[in-house]
PDB file of N, CA and C in Angstrom:
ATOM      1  N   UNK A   1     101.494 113.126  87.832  1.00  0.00           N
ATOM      2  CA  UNK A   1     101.700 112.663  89.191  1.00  0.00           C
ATOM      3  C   UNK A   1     102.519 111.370  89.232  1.00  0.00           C
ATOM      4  N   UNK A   2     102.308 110.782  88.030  1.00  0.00           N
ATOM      5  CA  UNK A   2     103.071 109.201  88.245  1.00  0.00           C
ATOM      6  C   UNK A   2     104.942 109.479  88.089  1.00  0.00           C
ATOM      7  N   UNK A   3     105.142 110.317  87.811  1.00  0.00           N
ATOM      8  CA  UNK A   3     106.559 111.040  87.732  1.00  0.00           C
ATOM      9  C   UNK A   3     106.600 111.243  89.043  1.00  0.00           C
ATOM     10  N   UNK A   4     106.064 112.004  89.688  1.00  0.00           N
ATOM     11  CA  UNK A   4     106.223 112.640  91.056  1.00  0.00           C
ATOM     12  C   UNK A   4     106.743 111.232  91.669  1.00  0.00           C
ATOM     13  N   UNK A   5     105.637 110.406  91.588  1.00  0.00           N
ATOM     14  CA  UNK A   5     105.187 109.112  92.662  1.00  0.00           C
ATOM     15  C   UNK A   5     106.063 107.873  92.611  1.00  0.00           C
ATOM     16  N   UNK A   6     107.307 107.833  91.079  1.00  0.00           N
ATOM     17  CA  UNK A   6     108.404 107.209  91.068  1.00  0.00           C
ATOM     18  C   UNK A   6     109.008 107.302  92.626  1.00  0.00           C
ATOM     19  N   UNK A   7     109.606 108.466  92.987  1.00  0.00           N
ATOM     20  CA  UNK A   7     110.628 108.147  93.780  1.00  0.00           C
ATOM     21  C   UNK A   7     110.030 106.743  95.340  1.00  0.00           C
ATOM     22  N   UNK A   8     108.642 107.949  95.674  1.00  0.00           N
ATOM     23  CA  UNK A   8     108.033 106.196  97.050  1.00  0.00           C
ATOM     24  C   UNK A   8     107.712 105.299  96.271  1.00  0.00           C
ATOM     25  N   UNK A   9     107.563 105.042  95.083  1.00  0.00           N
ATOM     26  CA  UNK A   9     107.558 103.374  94.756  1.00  0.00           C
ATOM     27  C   UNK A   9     108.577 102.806  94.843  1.00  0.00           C
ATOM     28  N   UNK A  10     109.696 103.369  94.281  1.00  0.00           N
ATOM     29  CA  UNK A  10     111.039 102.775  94.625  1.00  0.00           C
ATOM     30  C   UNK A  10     111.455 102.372  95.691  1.00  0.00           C
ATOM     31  N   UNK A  11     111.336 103.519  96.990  1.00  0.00           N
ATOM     32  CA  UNK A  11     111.283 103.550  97.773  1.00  0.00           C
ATOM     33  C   UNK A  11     110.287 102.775  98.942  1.00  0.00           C
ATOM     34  N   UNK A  12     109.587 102.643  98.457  1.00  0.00           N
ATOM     35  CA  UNK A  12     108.276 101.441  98.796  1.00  0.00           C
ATOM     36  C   UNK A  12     108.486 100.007  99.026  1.00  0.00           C
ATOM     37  N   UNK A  13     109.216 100.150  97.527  1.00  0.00           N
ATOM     38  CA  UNK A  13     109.629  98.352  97.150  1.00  0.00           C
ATOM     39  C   UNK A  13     110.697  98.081  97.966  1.00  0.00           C
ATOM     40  N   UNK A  14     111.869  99.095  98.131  1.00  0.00           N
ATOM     41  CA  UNK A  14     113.229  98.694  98.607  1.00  0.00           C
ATOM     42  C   UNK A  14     112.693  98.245 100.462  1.00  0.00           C
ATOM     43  N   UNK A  15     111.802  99.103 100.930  1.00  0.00           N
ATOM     44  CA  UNK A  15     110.835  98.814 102.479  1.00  0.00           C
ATOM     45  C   UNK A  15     110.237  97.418 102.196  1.00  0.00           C
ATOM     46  N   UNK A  16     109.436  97.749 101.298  1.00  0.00           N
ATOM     47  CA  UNK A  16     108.431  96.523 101.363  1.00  0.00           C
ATOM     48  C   UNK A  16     109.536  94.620 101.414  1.00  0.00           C
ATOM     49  N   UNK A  17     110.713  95.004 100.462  1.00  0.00           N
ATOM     50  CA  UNK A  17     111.412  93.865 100.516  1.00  0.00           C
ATOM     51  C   UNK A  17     112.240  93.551 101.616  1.00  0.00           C
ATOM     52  N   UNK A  18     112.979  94.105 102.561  1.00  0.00           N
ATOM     53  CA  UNK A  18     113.423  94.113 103.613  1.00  0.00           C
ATOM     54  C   UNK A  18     112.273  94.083 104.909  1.00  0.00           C
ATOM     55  N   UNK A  19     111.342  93.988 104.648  1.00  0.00           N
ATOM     56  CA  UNK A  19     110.224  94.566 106.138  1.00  0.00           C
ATOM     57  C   UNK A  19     109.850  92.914 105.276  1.00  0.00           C
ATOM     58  N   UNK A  20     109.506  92.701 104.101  1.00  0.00           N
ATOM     59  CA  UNK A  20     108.900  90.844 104.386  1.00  0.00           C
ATOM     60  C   UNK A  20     110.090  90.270 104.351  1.00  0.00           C
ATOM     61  N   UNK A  21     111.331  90.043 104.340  1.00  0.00           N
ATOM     62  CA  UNK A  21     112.486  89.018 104.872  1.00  0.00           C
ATOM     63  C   UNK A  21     112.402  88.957 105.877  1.00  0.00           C
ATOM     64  N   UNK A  22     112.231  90.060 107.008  1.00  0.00           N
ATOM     65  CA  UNK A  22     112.976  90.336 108.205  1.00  0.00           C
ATOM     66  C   UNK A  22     111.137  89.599 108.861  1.00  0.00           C
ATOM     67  N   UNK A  23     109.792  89.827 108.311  1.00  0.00           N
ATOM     68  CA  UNK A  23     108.989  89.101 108.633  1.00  0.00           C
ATOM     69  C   UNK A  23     109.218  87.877 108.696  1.00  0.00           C
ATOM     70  N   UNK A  24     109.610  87.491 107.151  1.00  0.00           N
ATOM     71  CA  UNK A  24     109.510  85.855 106.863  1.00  0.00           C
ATOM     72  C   UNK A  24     110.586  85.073 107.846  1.00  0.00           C
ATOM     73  N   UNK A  25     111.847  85.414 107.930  1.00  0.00           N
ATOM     74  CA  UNK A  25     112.858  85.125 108.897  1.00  0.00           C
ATOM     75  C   UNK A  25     112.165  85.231 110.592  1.00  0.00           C
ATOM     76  N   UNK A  26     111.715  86.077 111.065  1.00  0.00           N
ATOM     77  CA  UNK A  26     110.713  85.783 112.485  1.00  0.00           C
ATOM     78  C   UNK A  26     109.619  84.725 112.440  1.00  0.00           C
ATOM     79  N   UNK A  27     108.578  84.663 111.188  1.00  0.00           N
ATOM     80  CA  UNK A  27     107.810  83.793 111.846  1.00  0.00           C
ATOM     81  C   UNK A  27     108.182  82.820 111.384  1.00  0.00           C
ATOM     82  N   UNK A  28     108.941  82.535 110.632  1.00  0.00           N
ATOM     83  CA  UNK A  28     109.829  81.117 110.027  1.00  0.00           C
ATOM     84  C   UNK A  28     110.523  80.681 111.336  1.00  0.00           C
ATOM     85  N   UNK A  29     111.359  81.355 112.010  1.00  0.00           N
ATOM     86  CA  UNK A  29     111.930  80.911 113.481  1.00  0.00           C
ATOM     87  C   UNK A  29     110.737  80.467 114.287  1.00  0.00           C
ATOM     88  N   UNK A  30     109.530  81.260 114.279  1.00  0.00           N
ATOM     89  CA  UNK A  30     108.763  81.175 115.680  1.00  0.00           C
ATOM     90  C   UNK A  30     108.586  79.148 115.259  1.00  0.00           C
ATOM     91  N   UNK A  31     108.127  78.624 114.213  1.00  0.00           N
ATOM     92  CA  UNK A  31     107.559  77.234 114.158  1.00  0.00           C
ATOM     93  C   UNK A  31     108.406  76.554 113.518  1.00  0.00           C
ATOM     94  N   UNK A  32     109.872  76.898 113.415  1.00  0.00           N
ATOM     95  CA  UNK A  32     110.860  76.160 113.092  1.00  0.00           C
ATOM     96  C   UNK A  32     112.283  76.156 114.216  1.00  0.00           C
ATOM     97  N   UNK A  33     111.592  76.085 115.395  1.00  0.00           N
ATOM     98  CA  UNK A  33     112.769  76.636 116.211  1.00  0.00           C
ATOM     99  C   UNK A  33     113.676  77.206 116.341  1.00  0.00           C
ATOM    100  N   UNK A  34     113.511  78.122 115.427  1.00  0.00           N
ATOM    101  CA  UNK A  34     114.642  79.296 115.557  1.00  0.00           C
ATOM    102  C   UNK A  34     115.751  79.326 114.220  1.00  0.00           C
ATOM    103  N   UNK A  35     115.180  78.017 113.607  1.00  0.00           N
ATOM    104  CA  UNK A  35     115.967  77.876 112.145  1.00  0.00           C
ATOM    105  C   UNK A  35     115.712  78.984 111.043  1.00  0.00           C
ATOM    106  N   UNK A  36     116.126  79.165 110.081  1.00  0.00           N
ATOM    107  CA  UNK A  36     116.152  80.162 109.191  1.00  0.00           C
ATOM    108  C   UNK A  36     115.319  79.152 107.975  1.00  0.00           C
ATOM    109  N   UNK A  37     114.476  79.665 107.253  1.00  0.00           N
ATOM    110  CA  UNK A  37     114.177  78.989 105.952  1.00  0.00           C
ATOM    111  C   UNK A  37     114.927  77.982 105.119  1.00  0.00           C
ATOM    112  N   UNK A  38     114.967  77.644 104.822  1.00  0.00           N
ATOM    113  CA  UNK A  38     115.978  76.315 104.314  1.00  0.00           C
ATOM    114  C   UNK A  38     115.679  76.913 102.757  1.00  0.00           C
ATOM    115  N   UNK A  39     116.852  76.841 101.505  1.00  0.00           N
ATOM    116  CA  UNK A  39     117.064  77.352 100.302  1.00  0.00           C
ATOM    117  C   UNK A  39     116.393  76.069  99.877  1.00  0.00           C
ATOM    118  N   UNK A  40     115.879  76.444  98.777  1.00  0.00           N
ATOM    119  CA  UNK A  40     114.809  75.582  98.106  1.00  0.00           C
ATOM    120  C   UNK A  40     116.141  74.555  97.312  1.00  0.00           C
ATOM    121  N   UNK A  41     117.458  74.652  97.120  1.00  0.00           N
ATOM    122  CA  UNK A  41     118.259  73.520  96.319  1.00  0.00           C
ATOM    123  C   UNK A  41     119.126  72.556  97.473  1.00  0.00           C
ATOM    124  N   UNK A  42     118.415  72.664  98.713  1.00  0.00           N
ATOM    125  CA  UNK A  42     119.362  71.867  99.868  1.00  0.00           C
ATOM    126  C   UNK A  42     118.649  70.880  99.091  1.00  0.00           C
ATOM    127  N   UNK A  43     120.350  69.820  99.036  1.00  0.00           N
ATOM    128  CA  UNK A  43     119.793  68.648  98.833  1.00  0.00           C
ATOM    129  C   UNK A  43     119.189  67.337  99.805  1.00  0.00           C
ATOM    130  N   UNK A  44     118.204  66.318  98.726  1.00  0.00           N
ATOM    131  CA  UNK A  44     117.019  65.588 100.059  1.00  0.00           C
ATOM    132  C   UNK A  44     115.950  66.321 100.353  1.00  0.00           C
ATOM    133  N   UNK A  45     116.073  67.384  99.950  1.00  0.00           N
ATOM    134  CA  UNK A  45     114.492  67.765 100.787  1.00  0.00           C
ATOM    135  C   UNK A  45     113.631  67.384  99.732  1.00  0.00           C
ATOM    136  N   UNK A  46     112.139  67.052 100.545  1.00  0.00           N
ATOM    137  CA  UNK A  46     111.091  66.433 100.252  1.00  0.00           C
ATOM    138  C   UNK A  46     110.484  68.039  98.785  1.00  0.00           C
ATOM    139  N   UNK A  47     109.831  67.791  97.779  1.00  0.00           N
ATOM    140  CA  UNK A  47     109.145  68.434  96.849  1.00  0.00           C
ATOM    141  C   UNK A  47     108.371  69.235  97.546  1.00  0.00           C
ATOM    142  N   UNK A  48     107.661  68.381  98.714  1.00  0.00           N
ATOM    143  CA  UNK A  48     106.095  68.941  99.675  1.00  0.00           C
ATOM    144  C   UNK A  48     106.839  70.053 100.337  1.00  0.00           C
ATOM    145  N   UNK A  49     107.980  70.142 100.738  1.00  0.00           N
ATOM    146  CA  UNK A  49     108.668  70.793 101.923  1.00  0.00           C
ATOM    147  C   UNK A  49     109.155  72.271 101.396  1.00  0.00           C
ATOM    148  N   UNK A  50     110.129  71.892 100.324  1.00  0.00           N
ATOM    149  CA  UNK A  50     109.758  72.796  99.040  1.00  0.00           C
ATOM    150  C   UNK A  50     108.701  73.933  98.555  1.00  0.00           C
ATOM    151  N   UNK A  51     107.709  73.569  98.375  1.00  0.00           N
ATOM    152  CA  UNK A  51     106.237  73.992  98.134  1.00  0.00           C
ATOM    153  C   UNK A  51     105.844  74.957  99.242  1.00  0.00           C
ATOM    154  N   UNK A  52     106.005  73.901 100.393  1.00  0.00           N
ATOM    155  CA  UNK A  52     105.134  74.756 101.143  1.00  0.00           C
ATOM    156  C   UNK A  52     106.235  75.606 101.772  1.00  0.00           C
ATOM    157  N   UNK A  53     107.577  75.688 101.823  1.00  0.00           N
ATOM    158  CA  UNK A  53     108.469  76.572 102.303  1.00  0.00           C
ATOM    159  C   UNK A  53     107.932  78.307 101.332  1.00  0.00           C
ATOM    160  N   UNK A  54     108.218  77.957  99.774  1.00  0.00           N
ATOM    161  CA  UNK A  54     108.190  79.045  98.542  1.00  0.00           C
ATOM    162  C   UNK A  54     106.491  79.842  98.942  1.00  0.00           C
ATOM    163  N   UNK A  55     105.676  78.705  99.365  1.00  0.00           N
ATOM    164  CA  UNK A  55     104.286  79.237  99.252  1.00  0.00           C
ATOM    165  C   UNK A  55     103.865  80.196 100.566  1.00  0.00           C
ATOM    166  N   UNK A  56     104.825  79.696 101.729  1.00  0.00           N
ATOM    167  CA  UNK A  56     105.215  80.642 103.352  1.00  0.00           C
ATOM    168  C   UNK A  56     105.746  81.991 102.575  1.00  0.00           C
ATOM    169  N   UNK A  57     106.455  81.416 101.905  1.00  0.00           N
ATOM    170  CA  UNK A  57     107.646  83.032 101.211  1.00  0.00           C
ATOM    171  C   UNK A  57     106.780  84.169 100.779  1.00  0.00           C
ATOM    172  N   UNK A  58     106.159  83.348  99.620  1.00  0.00           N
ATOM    173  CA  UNK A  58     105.318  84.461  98.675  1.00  0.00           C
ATOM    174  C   UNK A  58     104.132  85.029  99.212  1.00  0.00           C
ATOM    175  N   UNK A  59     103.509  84.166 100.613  1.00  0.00           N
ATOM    176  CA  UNK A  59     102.380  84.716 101.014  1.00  0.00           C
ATOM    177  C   UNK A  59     102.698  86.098 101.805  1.00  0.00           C
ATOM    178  N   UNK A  60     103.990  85.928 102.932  1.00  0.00           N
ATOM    179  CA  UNK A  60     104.343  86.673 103.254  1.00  0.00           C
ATOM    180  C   UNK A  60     104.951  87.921 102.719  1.00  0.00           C
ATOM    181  N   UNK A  61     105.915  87.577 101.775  1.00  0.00           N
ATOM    182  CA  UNK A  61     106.214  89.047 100.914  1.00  0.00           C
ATOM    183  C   UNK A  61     105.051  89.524 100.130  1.00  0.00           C
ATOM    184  N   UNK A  62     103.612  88.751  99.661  1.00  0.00           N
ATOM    185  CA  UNK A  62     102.801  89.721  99.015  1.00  0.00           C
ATOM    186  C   UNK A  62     102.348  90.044  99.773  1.00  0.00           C
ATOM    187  N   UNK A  63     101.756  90.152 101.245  1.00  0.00           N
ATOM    188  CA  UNK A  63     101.399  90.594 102.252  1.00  0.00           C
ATOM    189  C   UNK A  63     101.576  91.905 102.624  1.00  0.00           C
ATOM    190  N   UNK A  64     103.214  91.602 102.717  1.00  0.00           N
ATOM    191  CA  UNK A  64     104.145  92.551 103.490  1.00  0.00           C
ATOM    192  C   UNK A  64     103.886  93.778 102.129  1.00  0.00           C
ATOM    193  N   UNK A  65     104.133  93.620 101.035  1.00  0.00           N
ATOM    194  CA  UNK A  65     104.469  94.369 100.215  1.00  0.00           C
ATOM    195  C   UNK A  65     103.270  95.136 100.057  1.00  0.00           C
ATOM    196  N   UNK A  66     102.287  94.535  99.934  1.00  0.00           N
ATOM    197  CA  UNK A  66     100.603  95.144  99.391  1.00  0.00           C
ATOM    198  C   UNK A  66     100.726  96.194 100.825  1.00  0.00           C
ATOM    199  N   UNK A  67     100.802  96.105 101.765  1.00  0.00           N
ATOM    200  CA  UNK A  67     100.613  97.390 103.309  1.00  0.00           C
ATOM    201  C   UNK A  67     101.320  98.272 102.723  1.00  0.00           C
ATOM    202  N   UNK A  68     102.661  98.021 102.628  1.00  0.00           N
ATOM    203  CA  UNK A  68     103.560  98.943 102.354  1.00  0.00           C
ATOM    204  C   UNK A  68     103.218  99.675 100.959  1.00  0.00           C
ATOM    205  N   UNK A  69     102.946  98.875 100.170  1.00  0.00           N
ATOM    206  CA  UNK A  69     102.435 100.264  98.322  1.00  0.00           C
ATOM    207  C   UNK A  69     101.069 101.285  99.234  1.00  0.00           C
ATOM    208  N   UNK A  70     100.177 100.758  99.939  1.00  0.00           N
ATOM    209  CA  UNK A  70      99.545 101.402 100.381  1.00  0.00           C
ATOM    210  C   UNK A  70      99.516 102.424 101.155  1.00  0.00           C
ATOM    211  N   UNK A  71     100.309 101.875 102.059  1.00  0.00           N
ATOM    212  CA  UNK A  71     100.622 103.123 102.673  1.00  0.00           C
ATOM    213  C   UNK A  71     102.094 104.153 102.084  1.00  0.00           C
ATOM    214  N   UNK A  72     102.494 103.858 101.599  1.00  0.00           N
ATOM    215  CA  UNK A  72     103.276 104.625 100.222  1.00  0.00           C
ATOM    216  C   UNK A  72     102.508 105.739  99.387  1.00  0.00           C
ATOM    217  N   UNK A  73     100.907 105.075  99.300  1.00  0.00           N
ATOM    218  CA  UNK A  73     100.339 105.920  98.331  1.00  0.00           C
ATOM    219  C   UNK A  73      99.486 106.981  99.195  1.00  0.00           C
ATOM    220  N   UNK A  74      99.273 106.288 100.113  1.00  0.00           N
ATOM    221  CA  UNK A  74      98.568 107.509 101.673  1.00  0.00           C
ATOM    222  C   UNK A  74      99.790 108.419 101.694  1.00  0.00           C
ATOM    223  N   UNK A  75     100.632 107.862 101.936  1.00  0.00           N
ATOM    224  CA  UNK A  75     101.626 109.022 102.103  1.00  0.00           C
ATOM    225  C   UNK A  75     101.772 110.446 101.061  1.00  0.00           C
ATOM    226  N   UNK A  76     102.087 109.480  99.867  1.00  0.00           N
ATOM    227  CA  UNK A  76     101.709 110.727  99.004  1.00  0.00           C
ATOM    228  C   UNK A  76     100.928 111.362  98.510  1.00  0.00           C
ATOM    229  N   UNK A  77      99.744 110.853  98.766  1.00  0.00           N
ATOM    230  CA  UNK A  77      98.420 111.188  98.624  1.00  0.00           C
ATOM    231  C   UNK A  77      98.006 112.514 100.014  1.00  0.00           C
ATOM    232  N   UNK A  78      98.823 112.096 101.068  1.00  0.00           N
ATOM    233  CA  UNK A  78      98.901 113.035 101.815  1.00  0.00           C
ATOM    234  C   UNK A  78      99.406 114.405 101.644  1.00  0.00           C
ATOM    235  N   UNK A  79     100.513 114.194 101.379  1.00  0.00           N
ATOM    236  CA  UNK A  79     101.792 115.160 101.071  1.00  0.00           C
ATOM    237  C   UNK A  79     101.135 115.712  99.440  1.00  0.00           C
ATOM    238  N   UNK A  80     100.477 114.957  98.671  1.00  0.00           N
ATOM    239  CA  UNK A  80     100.239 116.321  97.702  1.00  0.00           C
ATOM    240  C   UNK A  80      99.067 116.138  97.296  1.00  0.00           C
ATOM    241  N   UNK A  81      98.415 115.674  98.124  1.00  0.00           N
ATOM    242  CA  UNK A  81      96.417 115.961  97.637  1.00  0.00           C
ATOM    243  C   UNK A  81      96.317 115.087  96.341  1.00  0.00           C
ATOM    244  N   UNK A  82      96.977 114.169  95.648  1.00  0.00           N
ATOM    245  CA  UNK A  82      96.520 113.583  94.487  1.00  0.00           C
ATOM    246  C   UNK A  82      96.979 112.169  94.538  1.00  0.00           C
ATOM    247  N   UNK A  83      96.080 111.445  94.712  1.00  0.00           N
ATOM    248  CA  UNK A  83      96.515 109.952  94.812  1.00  0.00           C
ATOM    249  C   UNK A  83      96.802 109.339  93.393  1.00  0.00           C
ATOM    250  N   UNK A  84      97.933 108.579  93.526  1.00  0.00           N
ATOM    251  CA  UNK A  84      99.200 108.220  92.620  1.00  0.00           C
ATOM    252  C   UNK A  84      98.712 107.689  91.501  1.00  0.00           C
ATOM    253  N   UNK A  85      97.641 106.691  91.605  1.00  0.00           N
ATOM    254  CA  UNK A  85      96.909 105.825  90.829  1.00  0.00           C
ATOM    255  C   UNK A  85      95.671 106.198  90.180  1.00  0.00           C
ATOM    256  N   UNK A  86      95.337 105.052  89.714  1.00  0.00           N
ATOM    257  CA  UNK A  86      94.085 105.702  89.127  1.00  0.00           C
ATOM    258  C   UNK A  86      92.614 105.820  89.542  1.00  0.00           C
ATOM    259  N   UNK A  87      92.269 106.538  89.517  1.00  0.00           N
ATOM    260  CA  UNK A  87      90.740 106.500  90.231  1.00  0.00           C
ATOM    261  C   UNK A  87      89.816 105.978  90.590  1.00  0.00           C
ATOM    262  N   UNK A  88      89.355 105.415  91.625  1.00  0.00           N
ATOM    263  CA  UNK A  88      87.960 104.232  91.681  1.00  0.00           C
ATOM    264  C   UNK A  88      87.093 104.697  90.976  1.00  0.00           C
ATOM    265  N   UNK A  89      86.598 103.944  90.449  1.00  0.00           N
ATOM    266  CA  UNK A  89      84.978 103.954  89.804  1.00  0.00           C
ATOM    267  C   UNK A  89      83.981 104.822  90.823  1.00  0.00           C
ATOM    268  N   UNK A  90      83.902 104.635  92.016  1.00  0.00           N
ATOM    269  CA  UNK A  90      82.962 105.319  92.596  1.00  0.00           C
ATOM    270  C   UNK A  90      83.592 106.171  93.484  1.00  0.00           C
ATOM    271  N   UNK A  91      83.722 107.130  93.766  1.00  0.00           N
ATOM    272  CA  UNK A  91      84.530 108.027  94.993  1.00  0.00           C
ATOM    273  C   UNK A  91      84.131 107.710  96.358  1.00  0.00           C
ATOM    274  N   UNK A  92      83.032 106.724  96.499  1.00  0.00           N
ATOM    275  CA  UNK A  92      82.802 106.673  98.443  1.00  0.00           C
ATOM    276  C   UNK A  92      82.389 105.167  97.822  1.00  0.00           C
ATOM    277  N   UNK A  93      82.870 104.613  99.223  1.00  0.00           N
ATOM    278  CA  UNK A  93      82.507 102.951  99.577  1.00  0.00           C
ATOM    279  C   UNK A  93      81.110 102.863  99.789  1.00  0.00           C
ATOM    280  N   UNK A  94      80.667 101.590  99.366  1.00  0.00           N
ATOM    281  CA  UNK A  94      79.412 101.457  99.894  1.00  0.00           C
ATOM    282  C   UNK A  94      79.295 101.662 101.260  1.00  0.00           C
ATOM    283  N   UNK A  95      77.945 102.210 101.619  1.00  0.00           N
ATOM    284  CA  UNK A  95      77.905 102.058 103.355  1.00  0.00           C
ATOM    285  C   UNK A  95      77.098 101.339 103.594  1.00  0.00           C
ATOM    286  N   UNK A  96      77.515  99.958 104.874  1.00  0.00           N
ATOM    287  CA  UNK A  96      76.840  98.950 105.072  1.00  0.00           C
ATOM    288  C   UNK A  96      75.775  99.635 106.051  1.00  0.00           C
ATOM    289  N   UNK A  97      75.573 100.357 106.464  1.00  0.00           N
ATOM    290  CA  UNK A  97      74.281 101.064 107.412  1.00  0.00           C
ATOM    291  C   UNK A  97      73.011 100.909 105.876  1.00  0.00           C
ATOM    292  N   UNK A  98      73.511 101.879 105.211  1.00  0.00           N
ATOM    293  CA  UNK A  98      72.209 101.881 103.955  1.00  0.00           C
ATOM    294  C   UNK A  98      71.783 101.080 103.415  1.00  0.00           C
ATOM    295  N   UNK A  99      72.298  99.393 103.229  1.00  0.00           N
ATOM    296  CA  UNK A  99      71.745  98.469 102.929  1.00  0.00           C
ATOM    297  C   UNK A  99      70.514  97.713 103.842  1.00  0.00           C
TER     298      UNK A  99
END
């Protein structure tokens, strides 16, 4: 199946990286007035500014990216009854009623 499941990972990643820019670029405008991210080698900028620009970046693209493998793997998990990965330990979630 992991042969099969090459092509939506690829395909996953190439979504997942364009769907968190096009995130990070919106909510980067919404509290920067409409500015675009600033490249981490403009010169003068503060180390702190830096940091917390890269740490906006990465939260958002692992975000963006983790929905998208997921629903990548629903998808094909749909389309051919065998989910891509490897198996949970337990086949059903705990249910919070039975506790």
């Amino acid at each position: 199946m992991r042969v099969l499941y090459t092509p939506f990972k690829i395909l996953a990643g190439l979504l997942a990286r364009r769907a968190g820019q096009a995130a990070l670029t919106d909510i980067w405008a919404t509290f920067a007035d409409g500015t675009p991210p600033p490249p981490a080698h403009t010169s003068r900028r503060p180390l702190g500014a830096v940091f917390f620009t890269a740490a906006v970046q990465a939260a958002i693209l692992a975000g963006v990216g983790a929905v998208i493998d997921q629903l990548a793997a629903r998808s094909f998990h749909h389309l051919f009854g065998a989910w891509p990965g490897k198996a949970p330990a337990t086949a059903d979630p705990v249910d919070p009623a039975a506790g």
